[in-house]
N, C-alpha and C. Protein backbone atom coordinates (compact mmCIF):
# COMPACT_ATOMS: atom_id res chain seq x y z
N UNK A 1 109.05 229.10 49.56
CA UNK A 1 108.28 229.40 48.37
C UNK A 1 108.20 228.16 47.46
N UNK A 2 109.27 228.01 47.33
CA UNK A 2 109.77 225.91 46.46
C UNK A 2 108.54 225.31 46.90
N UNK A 3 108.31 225.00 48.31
CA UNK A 3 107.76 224.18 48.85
C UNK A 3 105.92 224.21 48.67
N UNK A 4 105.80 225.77 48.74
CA UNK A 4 104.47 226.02 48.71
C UNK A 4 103.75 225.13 47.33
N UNK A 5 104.69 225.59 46.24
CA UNK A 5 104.26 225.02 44.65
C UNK A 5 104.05 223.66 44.41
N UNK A 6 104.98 222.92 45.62
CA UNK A 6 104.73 221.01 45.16
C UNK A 6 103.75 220.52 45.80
N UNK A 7 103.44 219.67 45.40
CA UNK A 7 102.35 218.86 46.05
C UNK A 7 103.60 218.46 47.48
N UNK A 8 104.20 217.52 47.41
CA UNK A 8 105.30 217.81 48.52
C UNK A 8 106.13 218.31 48.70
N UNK A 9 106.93 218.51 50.13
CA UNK A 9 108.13 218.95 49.99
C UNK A 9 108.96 217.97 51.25
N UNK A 10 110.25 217.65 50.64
CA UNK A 10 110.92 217.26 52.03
C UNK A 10 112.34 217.18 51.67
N UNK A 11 112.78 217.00 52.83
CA UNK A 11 114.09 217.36 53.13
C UNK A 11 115.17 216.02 53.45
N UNK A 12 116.50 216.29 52.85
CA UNK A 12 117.01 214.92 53.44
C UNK A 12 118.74 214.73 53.52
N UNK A 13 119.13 214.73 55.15
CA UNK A 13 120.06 214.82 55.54
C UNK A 13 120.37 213.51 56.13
N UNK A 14 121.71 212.80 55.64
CA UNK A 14 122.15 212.03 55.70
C UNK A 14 122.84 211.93 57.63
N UNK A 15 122.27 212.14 58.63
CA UNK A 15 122.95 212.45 59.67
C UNK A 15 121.64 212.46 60.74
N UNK A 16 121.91 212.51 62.25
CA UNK A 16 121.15 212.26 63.46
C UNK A 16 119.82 213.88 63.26
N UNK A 17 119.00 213.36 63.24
CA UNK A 17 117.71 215.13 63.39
C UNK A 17 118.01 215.68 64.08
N UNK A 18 118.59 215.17 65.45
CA UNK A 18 118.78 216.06 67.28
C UNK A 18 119.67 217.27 66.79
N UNK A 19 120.87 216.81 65.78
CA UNK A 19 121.75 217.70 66.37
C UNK A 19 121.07 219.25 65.10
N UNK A 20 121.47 220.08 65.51
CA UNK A 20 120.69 221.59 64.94
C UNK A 20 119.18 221.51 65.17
N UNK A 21 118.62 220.20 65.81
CA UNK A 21 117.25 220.21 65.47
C UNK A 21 116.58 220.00 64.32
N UNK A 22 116.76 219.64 63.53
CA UNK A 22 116.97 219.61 61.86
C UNK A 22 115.05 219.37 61.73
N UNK A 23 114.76 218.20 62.25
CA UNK A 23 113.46 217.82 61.73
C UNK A 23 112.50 218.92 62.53
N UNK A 24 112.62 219.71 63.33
CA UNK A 24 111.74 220.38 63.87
C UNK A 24 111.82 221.46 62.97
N UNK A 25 113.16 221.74 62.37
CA UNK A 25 113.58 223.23 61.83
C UNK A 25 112.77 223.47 60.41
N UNK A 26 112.88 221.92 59.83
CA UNK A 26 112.90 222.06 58.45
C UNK A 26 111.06 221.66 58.44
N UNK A 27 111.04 221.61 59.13
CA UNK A 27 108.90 221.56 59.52
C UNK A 27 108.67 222.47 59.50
N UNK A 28 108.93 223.62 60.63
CA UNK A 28 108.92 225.19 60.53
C UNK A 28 109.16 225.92 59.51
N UNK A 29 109.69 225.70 58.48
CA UNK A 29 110.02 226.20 57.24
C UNK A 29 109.01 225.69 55.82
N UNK A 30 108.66 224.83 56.49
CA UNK A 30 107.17 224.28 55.18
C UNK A 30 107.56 222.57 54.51
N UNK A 31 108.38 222.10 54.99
CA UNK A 31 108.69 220.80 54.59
C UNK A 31 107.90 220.02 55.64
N UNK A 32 107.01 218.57 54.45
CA UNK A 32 106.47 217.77 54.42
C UNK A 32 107.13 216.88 55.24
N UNK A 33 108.08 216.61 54.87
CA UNK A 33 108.88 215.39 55.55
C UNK A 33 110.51 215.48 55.57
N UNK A 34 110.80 214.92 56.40
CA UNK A 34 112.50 214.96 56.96
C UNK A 34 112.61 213.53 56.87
N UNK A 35 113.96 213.60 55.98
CA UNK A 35 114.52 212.05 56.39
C UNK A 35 115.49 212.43 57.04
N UNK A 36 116.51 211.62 58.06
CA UNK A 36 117.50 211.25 57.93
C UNK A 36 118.33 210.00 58.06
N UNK A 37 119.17 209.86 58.74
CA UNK A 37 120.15 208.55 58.93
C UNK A 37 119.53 207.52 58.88
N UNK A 38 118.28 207.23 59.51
CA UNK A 38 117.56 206.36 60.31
C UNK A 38 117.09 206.03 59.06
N UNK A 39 116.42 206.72 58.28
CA UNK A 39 115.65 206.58 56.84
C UNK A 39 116.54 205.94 55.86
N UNK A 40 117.61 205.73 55.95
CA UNK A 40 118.40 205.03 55.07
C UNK A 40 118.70 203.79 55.14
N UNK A 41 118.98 202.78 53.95
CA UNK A 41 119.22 201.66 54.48
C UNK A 41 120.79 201.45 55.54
N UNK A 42 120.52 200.43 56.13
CA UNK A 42 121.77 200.38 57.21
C UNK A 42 123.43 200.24 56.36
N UNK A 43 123.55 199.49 55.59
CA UNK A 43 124.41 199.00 54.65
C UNK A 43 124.70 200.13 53.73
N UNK A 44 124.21 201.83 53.95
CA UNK A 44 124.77 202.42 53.09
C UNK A 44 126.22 202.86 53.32
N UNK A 45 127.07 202.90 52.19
CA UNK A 45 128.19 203.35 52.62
C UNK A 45 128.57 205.08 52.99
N UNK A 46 129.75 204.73 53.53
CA UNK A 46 130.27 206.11 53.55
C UNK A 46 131.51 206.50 53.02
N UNK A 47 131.74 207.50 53.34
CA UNK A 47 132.98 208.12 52.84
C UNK A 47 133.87 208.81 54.19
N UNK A 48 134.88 208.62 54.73
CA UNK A 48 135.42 208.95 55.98
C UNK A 48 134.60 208.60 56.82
N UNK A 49 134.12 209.70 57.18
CA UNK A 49 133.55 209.68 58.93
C UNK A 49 131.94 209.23 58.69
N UNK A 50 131.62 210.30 57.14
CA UNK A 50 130.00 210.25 57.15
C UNK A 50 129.43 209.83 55.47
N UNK A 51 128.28 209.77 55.65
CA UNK A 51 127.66 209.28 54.87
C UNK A 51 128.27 209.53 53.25
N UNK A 52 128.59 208.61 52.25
CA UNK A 52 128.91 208.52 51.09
C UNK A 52 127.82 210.14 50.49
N UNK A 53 127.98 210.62 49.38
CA UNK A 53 127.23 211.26 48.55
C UNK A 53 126.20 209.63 47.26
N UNK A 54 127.27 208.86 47.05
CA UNK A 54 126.37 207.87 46.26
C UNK A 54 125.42 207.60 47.07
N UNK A 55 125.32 207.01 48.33
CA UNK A 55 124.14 206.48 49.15
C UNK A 55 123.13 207.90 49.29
N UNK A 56 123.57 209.12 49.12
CA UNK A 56 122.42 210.05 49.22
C UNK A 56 121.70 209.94 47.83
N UNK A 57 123.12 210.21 46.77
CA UNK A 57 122.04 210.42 45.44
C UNK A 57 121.36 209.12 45.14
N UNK A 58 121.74 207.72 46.27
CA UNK A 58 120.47 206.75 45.76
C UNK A 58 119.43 207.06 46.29
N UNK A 59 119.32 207.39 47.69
CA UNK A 59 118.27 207.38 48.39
C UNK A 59 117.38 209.10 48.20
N UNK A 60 117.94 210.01 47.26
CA UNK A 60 117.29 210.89 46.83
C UNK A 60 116.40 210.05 45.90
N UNK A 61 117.38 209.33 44.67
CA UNK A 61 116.29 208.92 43.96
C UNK A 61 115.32 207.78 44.32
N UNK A 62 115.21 206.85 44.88
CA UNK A 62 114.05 206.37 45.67
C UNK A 62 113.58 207.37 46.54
N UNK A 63 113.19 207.99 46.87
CA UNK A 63 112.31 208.79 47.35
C UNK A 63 111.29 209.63 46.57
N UNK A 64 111.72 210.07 45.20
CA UNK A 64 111.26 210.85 44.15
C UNK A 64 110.08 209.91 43.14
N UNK A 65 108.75 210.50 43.82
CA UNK A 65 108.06 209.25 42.98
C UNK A 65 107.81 210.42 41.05
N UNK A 66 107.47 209.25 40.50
CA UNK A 66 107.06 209.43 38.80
C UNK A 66 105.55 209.52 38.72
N UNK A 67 104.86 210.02 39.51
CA UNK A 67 103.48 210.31 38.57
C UNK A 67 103.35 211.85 38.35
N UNK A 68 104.51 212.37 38.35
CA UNK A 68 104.01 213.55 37.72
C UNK A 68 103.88 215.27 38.60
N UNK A 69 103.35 214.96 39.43
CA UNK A 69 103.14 216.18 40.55
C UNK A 69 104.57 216.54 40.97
N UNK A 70 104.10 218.18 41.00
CA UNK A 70 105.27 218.76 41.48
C UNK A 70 105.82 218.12 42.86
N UNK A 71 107.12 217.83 43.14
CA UNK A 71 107.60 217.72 43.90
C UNK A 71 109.39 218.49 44.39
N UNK A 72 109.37 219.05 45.72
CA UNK A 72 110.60 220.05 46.21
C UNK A 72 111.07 218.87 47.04
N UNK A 73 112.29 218.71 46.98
CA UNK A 73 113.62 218.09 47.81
C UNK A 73 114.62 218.90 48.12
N UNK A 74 114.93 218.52 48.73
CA UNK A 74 116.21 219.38 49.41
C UNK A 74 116.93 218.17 50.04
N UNK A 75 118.45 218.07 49.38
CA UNK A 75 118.93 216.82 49.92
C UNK A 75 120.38 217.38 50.41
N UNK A 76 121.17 217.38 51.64
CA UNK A 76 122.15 218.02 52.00
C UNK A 76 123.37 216.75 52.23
N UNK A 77 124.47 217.05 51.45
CA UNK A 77 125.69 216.18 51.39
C UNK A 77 125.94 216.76 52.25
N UNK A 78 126.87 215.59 52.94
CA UNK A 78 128.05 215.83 53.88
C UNK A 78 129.27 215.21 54.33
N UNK A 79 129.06 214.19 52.56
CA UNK A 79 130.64 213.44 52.47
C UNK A 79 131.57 213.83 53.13
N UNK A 80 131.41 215.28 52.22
CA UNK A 80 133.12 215.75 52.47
C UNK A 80 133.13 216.92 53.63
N UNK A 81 132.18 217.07 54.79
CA UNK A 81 132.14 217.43 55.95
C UNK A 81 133.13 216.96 56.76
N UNK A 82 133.47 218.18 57.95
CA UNK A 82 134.78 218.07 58.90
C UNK A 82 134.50 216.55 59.80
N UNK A 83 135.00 216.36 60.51
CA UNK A 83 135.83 217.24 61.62
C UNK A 83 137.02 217.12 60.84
N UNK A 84 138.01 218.02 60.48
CA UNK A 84 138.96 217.92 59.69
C UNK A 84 139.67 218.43 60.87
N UNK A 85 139.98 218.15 62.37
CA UNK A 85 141.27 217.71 62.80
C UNK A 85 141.51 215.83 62.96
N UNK A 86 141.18 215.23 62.07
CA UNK A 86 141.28 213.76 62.00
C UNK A 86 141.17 213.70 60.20
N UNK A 87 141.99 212.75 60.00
CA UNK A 87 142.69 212.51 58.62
C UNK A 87 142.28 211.05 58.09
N UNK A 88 141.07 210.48 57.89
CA UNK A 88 140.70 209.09 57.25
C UNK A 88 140.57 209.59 55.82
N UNK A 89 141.29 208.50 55.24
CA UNK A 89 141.16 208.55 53.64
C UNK A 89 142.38 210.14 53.21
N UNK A 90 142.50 210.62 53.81
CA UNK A 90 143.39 211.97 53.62
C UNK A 90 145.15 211.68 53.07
N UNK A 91 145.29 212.02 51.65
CA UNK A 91 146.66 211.54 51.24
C UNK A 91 147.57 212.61 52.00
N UNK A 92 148.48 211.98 53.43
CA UNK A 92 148.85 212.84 54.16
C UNK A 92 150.12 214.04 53.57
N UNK A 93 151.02 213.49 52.32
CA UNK A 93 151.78 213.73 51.54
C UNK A 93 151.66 214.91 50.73
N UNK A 94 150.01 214.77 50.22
CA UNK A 94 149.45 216.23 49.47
C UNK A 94 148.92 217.08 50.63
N UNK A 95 148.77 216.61 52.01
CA UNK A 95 147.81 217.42 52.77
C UNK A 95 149.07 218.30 53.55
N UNK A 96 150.17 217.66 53.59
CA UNK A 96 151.00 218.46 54.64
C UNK A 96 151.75 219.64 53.37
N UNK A 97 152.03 219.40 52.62
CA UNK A 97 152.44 219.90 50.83
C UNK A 97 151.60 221.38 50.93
N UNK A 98 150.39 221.45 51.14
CA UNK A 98 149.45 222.42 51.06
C UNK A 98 150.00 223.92 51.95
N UNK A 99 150.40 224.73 51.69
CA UNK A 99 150.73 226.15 52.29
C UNK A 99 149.59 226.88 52.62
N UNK A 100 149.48 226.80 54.39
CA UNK A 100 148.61 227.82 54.95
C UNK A 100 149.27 228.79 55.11
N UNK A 101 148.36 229.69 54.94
CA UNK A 101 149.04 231.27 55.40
C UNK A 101 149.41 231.50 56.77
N UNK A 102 150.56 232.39 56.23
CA UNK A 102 151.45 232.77 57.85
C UNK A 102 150.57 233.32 59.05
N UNK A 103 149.40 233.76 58.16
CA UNK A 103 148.92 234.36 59.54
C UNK A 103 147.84 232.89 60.57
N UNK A 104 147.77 232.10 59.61
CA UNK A 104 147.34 230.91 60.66
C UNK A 104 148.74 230.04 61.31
N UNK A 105 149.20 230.28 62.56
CA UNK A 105 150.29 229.86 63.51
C UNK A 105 150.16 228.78 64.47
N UNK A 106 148.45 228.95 64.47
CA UNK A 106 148.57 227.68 65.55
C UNK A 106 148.37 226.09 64.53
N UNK A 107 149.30 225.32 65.15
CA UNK A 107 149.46 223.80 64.85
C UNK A 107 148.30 223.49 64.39
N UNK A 108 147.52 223.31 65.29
CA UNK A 108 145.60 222.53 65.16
C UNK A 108 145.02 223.22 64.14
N UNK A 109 145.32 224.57 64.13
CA UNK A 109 144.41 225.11 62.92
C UNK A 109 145.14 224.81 61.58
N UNK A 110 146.52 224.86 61.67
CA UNK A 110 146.90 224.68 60.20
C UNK A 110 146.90 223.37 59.65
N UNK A 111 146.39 222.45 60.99
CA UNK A 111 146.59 221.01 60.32
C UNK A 111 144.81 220.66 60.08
N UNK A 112 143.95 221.72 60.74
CA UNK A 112 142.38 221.46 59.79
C UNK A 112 142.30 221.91 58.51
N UNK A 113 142.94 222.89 58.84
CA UNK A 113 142.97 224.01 57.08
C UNK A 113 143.41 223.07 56.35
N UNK A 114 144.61 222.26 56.41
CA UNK A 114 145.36 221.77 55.16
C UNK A 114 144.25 220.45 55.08
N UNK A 115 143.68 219.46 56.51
CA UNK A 115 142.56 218.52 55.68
C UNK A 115 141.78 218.82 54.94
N UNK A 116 141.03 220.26 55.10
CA UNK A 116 139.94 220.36 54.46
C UNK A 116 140.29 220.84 53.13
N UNK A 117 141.25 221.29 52.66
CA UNK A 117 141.53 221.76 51.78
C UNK A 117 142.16 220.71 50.31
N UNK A 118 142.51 219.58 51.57
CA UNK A 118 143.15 218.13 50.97
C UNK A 118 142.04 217.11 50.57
N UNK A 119 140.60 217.13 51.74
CA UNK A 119 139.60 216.99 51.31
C UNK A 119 138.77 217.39 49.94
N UNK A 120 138.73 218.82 50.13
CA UNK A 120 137.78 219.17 49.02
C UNK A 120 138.60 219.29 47.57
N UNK A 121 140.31 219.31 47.47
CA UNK A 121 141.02 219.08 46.20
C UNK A 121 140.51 217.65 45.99
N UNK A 122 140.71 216.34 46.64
CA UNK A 122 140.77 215.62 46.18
C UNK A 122 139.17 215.10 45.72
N UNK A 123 138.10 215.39 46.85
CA UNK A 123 136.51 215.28 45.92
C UNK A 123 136.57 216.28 44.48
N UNK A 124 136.98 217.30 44.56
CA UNK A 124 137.04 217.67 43.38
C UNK A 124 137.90 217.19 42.19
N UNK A 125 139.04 216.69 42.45
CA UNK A 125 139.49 215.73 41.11
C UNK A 125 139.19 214.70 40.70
N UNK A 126 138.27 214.13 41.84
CA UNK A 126 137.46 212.89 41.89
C UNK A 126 136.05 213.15 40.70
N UNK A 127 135.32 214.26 41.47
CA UNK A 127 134.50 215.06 40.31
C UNK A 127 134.73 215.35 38.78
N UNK A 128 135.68 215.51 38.40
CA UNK A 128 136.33 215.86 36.97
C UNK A 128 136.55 214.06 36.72
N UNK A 129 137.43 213.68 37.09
CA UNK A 129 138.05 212.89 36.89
C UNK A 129 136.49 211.70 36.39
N UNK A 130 135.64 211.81 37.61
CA UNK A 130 134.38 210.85 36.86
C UNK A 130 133.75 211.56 35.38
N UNK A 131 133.57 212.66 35.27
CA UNK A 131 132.94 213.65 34.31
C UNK A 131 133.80 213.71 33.35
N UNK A 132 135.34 213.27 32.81
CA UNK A 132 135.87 213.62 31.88
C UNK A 132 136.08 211.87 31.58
N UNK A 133 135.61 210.77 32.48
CA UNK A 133 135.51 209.38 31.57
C UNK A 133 134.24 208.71 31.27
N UNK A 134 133.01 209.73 31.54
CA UNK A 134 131.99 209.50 31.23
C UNK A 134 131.54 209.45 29.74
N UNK A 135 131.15 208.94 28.85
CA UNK A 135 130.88 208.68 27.76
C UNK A 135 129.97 209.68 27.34
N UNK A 136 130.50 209.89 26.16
CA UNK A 136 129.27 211.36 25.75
C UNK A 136 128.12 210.48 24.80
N UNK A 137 126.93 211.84 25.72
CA UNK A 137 125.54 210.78 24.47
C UNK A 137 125.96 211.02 23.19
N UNK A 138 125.70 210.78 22.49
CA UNK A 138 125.28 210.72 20.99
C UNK A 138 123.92 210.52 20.70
């Protein structure tokens, strides 16, 4: 419905089209255009495994032109995406600290549960932590 109202619409995932099919999917659904990986500059950074969120919210905003016409984006992070049985950037100290429930027993699962969970605490104090030294307008 988003899509119908803009003059464009497109979509933009920081990652390969093949896998879910992404650029065929998000065509079928009424989007103009698909970026992904390829569409980015090479030199963008990341964060662990995959693409930074800064290199998306740059390359959201170059993409977004200013004359005015409606325009729909859809831009999908996936910084802080798994595979969370592998631990880059993961403070192993707070991640093993973390209490899964008894009813998860197997090894592999309690050691994804506690990355992802070590993951998304620490993007989220990261989140505050930028937002509470940001300077207020006046």
């Amino acid at each position: 419905m988003c899509a119908q109202r803009a003059n464009v619409a497109f979509a933009i995932h920081g990652s390969d089209p093949a896998v879910w099919d992404r650029a065929r999917a998000f065509r079928s659904i009424g989007f103009d255009r698909c970026l992904s990986i390829a569409d980015f500059p090479a030199n963008a950074p990341t964060d662990g495994r995959f693409m930074a969120d800064s290199a998306m919210t740059d390359e959201t905003l170059a993409q977004l032109d200013d004359r005015g016409s409606p325009q729909f984006l859809f831009a999908i992070s996936i910084e802080a995406h798994g595979s969370y049985d592998v631990s880059p950037g993961v403070d192993t100290a707070v991640r093993d600290a973390i209490r899964a429930p008894a009813s998860v027993t197997d090894p592999a699962a309690r050691l994804k549960l506690r990355n992802y969970c070590e993951t998304s605490f620490s993007l989220a104090a990261q989140n505050t932590t930028a937002k509470s030294t940001t300077p207020a307008k006046t």
